[in-house]
PDB file of N, CA and C in Angstrom:
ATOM      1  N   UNK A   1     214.872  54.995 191.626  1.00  0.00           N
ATOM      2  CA  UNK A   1     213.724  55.099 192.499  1.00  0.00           C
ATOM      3  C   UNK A   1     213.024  56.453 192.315  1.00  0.00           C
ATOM      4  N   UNK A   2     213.774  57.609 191.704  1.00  0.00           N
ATOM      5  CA  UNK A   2     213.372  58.867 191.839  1.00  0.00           C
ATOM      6  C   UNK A   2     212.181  58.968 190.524  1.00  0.00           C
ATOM      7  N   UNK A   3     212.194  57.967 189.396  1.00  0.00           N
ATOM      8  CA  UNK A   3     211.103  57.898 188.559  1.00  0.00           C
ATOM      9  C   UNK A   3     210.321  57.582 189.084  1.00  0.00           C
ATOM     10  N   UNK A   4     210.116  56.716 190.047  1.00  0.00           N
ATOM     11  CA  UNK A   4     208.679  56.200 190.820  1.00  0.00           C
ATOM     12  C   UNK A   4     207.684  57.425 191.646  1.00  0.00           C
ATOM     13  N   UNK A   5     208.831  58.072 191.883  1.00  0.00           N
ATOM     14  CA  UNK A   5     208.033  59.052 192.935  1.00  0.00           C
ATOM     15  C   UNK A   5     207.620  60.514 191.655  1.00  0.00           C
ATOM     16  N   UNK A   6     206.738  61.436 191.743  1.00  0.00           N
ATOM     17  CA  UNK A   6     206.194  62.296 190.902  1.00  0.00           C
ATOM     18  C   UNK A   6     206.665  63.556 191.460  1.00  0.00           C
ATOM     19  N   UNK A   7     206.999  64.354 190.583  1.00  0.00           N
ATOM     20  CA  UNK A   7     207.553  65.630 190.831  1.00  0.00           C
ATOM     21  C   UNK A   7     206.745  66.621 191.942  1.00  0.00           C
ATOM     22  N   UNK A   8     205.213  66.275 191.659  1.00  0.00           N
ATOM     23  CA  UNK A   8     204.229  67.073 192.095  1.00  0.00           C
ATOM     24  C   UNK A   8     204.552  66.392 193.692  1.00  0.00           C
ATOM     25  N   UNK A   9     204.643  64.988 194.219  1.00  0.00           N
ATOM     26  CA  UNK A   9     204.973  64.674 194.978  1.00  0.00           C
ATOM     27  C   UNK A   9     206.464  65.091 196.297  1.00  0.00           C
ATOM     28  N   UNK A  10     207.463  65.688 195.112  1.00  0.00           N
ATOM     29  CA  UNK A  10     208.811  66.110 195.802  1.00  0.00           C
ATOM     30  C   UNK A  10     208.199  67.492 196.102  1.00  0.00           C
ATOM     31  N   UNK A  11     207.685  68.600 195.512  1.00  0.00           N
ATOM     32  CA  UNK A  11     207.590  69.467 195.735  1.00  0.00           C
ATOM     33  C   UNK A  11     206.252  69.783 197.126  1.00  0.00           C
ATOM     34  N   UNK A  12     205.285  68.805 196.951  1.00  0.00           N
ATOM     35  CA  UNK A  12     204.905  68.982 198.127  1.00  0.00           C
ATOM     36  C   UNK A  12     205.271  68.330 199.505  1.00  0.00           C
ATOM     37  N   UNK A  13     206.444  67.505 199.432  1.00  0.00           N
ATOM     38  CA  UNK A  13     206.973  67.196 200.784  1.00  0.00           C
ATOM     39  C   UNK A  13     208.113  67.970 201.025  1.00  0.00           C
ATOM     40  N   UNK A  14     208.295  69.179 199.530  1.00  0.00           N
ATOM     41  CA  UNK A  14     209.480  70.180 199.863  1.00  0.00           C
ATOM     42  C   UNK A  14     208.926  71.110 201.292  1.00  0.00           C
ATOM     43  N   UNK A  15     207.693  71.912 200.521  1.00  0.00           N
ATOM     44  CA  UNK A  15     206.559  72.586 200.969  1.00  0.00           C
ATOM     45  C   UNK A  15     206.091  72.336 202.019  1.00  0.00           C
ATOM     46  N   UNK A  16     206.417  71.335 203.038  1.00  0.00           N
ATOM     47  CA  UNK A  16     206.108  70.548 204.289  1.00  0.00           C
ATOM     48  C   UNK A  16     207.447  71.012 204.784  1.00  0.00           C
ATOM     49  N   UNK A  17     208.510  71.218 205.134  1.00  0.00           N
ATOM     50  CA  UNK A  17     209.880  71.038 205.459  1.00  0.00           C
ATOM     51  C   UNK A  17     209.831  72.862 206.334  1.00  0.00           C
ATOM     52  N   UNK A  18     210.292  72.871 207.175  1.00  0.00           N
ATOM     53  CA  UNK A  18     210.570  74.146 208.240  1.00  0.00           C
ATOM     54  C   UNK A  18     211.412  74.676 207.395  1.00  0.00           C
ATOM     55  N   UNK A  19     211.135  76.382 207.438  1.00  0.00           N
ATOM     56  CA  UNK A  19     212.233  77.151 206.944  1.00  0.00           C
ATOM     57  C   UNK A  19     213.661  76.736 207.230  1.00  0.00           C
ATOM     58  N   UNK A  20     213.740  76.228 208.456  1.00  0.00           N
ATOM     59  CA  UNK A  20     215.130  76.119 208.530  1.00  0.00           C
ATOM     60  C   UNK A  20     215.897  75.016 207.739  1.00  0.00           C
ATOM     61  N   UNK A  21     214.754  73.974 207.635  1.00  0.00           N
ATOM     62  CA  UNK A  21     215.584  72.846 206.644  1.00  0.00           C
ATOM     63  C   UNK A  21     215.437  72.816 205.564  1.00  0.00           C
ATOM     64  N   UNK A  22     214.379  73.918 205.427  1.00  0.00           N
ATOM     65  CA  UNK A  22     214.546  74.315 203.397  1.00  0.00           C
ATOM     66  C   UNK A  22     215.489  74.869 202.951  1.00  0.00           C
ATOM     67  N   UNK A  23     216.259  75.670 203.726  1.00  0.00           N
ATOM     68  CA  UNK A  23     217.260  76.572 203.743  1.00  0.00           C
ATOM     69  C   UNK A  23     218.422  75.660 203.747  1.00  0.00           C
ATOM     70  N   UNK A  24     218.663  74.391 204.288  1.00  0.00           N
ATOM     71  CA  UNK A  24     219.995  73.624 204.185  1.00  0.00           C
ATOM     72  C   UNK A  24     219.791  73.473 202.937  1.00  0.00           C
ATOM     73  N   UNK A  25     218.351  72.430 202.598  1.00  0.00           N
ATOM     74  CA  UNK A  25     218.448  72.006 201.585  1.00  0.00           C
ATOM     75  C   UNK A  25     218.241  72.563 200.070  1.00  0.00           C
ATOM     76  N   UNK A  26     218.104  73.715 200.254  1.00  0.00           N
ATOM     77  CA  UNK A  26     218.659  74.547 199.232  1.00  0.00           C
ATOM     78  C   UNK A  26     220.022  74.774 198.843  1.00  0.00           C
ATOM     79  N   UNK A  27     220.662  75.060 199.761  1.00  0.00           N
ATOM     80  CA  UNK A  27     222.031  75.537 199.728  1.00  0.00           C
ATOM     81  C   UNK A  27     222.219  74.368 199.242  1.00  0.00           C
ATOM     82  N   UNK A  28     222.380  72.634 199.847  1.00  0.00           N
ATOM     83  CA  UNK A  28     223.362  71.885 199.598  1.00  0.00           C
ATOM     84  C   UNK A  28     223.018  70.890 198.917  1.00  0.00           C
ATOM     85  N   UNK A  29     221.641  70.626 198.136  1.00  0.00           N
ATOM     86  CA  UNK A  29     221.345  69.833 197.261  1.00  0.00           C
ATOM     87  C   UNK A  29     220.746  70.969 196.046  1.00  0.00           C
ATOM     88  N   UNK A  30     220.048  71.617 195.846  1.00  0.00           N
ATOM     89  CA  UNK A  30     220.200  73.071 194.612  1.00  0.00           C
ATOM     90  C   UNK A  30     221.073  74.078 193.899  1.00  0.00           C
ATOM     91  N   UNK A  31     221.908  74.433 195.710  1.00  0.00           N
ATOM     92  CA  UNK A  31     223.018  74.846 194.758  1.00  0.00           C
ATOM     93  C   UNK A  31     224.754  74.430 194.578  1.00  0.00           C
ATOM     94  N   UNK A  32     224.453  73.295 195.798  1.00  0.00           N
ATOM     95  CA  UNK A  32     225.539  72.614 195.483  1.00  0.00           C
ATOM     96  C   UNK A  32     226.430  73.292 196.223  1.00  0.00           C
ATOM     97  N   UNK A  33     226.477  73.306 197.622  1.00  0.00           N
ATOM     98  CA  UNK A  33     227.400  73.872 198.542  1.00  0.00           C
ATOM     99  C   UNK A  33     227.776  72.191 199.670  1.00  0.00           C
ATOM    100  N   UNK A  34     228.811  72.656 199.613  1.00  0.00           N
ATOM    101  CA  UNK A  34     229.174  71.338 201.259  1.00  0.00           C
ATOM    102  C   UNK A  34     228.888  72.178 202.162  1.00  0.00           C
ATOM    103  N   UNK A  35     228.407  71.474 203.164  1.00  0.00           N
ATOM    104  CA  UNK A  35     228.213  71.482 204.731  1.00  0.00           C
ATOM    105  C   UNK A  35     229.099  72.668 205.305  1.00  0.00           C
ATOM    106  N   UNK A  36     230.200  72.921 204.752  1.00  0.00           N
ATOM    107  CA  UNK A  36     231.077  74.290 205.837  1.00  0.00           C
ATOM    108  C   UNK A  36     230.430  75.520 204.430  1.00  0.00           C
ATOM    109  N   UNK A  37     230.484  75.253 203.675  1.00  0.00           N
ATOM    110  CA  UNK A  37     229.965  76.344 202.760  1.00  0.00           C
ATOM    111  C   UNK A  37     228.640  76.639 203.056  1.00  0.00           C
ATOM    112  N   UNK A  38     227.602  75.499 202.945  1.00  0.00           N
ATOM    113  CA  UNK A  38     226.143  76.211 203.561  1.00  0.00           C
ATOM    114  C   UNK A  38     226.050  76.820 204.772  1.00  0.00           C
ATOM    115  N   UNK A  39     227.153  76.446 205.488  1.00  0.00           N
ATOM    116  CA  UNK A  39     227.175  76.432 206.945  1.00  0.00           C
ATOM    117  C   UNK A  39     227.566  78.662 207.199  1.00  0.00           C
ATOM    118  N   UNK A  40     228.541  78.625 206.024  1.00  0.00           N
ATOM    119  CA  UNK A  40     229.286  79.847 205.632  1.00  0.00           C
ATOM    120  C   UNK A  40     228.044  81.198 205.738  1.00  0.00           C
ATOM    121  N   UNK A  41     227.431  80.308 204.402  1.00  0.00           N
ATOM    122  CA  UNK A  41     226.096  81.072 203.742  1.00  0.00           C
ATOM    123  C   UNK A  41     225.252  81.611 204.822  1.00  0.00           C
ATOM    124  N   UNK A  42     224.745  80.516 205.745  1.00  0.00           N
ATOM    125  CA  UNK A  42     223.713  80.814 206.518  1.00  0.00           C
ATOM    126  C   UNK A  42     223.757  81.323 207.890  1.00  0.00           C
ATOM    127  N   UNK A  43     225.183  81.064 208.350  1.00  0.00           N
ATOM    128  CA  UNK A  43     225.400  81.427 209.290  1.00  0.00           C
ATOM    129  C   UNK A  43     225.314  80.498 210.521  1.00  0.00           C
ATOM    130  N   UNK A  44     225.563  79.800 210.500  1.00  0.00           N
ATOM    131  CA  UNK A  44     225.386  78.529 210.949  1.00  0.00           C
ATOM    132  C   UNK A  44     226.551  77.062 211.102  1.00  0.00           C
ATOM    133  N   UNK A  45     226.917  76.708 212.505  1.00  0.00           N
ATOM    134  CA  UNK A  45     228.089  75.919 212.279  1.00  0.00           C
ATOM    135  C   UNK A  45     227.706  74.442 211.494  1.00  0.00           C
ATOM    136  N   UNK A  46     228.472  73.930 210.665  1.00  0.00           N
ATOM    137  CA  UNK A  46     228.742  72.795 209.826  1.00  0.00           C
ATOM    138  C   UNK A  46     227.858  71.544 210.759  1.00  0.00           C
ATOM    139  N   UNK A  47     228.217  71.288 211.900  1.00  0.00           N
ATOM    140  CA  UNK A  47     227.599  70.507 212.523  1.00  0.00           C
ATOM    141  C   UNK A  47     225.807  70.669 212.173  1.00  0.00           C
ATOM    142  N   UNK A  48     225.711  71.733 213.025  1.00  0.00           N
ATOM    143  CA  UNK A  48     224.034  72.298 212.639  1.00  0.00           C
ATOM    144  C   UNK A  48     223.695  71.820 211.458  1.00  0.00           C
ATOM    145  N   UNK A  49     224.278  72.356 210.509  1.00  0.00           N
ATOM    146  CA  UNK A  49     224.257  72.276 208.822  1.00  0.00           C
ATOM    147  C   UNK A  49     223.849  70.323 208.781  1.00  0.00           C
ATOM    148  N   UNK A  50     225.034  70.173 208.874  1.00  0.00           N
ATOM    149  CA  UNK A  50     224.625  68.205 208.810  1.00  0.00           C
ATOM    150  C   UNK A  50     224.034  67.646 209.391  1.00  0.00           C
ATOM    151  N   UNK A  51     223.040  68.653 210.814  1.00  0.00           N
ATOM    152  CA  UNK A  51     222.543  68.088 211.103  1.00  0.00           C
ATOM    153  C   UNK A  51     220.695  68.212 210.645  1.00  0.00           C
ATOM    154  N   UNK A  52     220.687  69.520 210.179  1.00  0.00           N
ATOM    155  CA  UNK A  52     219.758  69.277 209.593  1.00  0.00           C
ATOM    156  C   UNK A  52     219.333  69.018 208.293  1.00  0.00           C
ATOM    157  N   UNK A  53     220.074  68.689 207.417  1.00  0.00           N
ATOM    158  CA  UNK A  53     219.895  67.702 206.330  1.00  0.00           C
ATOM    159  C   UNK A  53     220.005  66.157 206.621  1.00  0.00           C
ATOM    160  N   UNK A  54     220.283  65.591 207.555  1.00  0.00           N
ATOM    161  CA  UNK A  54     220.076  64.182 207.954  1.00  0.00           C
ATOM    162  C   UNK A  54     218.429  64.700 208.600  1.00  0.00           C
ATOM    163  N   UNK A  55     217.968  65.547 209.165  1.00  0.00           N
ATOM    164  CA  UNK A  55     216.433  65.731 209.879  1.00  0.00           C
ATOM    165  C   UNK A  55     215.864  66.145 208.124  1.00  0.00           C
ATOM    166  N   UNK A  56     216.163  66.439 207.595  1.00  0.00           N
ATOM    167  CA  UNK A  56     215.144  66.986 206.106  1.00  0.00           C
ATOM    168  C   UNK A  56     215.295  65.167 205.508  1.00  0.00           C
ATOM    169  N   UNK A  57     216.280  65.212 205.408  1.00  0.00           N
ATOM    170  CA  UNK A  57     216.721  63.510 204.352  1.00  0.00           C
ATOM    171  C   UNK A  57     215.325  63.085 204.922  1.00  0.00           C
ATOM    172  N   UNK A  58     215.542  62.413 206.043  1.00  0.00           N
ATOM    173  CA  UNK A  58     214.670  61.794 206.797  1.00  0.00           C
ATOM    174  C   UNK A  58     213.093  61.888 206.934  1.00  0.00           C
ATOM    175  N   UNK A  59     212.915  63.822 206.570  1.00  0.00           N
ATOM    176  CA  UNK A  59     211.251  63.738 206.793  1.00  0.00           C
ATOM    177  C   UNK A  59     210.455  63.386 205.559  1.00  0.00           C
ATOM    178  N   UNK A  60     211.588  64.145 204.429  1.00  0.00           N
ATOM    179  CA  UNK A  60     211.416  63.772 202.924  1.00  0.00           C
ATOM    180  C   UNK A  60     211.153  62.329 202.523  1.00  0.00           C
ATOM    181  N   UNK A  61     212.034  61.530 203.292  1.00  0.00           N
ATOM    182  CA  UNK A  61     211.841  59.876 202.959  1.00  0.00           C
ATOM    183  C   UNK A  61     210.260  59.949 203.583  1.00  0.00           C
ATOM    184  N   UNK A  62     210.285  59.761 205.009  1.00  0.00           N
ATOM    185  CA  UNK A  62     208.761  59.674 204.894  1.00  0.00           C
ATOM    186  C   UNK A  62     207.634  60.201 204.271  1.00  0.00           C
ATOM    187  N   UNK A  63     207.998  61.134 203.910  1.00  0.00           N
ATOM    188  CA  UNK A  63     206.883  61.952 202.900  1.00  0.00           C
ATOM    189  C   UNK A  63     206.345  60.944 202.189  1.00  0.00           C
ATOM    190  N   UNK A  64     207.499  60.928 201.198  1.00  0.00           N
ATOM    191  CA  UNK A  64     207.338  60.174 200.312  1.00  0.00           C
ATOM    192  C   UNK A  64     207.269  59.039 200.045  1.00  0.00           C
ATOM    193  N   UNK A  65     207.362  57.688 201.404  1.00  0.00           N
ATOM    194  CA  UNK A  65     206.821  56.569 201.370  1.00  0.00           C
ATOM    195  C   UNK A  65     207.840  55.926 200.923  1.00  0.00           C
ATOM    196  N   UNK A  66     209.286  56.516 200.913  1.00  0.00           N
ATOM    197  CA  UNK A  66     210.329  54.796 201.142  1.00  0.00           C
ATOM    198  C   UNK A  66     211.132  55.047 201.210  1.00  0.00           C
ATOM    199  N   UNK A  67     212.033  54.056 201.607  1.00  0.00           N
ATOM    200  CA  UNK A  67     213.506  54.390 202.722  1.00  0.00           C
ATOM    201  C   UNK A  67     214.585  54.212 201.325  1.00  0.00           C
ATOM    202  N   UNK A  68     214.417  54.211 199.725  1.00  0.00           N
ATOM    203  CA  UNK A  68     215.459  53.987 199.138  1.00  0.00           C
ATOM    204  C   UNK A  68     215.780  55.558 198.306  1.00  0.00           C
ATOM    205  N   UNK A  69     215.182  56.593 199.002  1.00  0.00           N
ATOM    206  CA  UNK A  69     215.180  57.766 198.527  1.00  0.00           C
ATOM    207  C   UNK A  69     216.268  58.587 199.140  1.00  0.00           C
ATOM    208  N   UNK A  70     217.262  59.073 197.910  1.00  0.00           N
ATOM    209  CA  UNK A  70     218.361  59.426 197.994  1.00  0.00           C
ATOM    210  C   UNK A  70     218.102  61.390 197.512  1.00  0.00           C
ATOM    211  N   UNK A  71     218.972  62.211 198.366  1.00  0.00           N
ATOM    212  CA  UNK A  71     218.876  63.130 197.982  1.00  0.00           C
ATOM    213  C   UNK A  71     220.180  63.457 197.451  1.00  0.00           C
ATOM    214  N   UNK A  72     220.934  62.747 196.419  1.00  0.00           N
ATOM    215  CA  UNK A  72     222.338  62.625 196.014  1.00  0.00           C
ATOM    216  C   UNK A  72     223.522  62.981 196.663  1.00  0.00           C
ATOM    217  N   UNK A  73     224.325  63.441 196.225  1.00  0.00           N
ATOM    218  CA  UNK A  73     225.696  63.442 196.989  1.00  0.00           C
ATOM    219  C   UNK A  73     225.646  64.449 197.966  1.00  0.00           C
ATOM    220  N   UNK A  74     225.788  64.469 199.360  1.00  0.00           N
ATOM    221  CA  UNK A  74     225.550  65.630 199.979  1.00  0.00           C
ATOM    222  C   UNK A  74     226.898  65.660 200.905  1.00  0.00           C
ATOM    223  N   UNK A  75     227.570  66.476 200.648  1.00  0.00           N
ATOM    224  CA  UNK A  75     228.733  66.428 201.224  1.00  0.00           C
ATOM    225  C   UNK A  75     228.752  66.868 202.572  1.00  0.00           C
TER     226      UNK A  75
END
């Protein structure tokens, strides 16, 4: 599904996203941290952490116009 959608497209529904959930989703889909590790990084408990990458997952899907958009393994 991720060929359908255009790069220029991910990056501007990145660019839409609150500092605070750019910041999960940096840590845990860029650089590849789990949830107690981003959680580590930022200062921030694990809960928080998962909870705002289920609120980013979510605004990103709508951004981008469909519910089969996966932001891969997010631990």
């Amino acid at each position: 599904m991720l060929d359908q959608v255009a790069f220029g497209d991910v990056a501007a529904a990145l660019s839409r996203l609150s500092p605070e959930l750019l910041d999960v989703v940096q840590a845990m889909v860029f650089d590849g941290l789990t949830a107690r590790e981003a959680g580590r990084m930022l200062g921030l408990p694990e809960g928080t952490v998962k909870g705002r990458i289920r609120k980013a997952k979510a605004e990103l899907r709508d951004a981008l116009g469909t519910t089969a958009f996966e932001l891969g393994d997010l631990r």
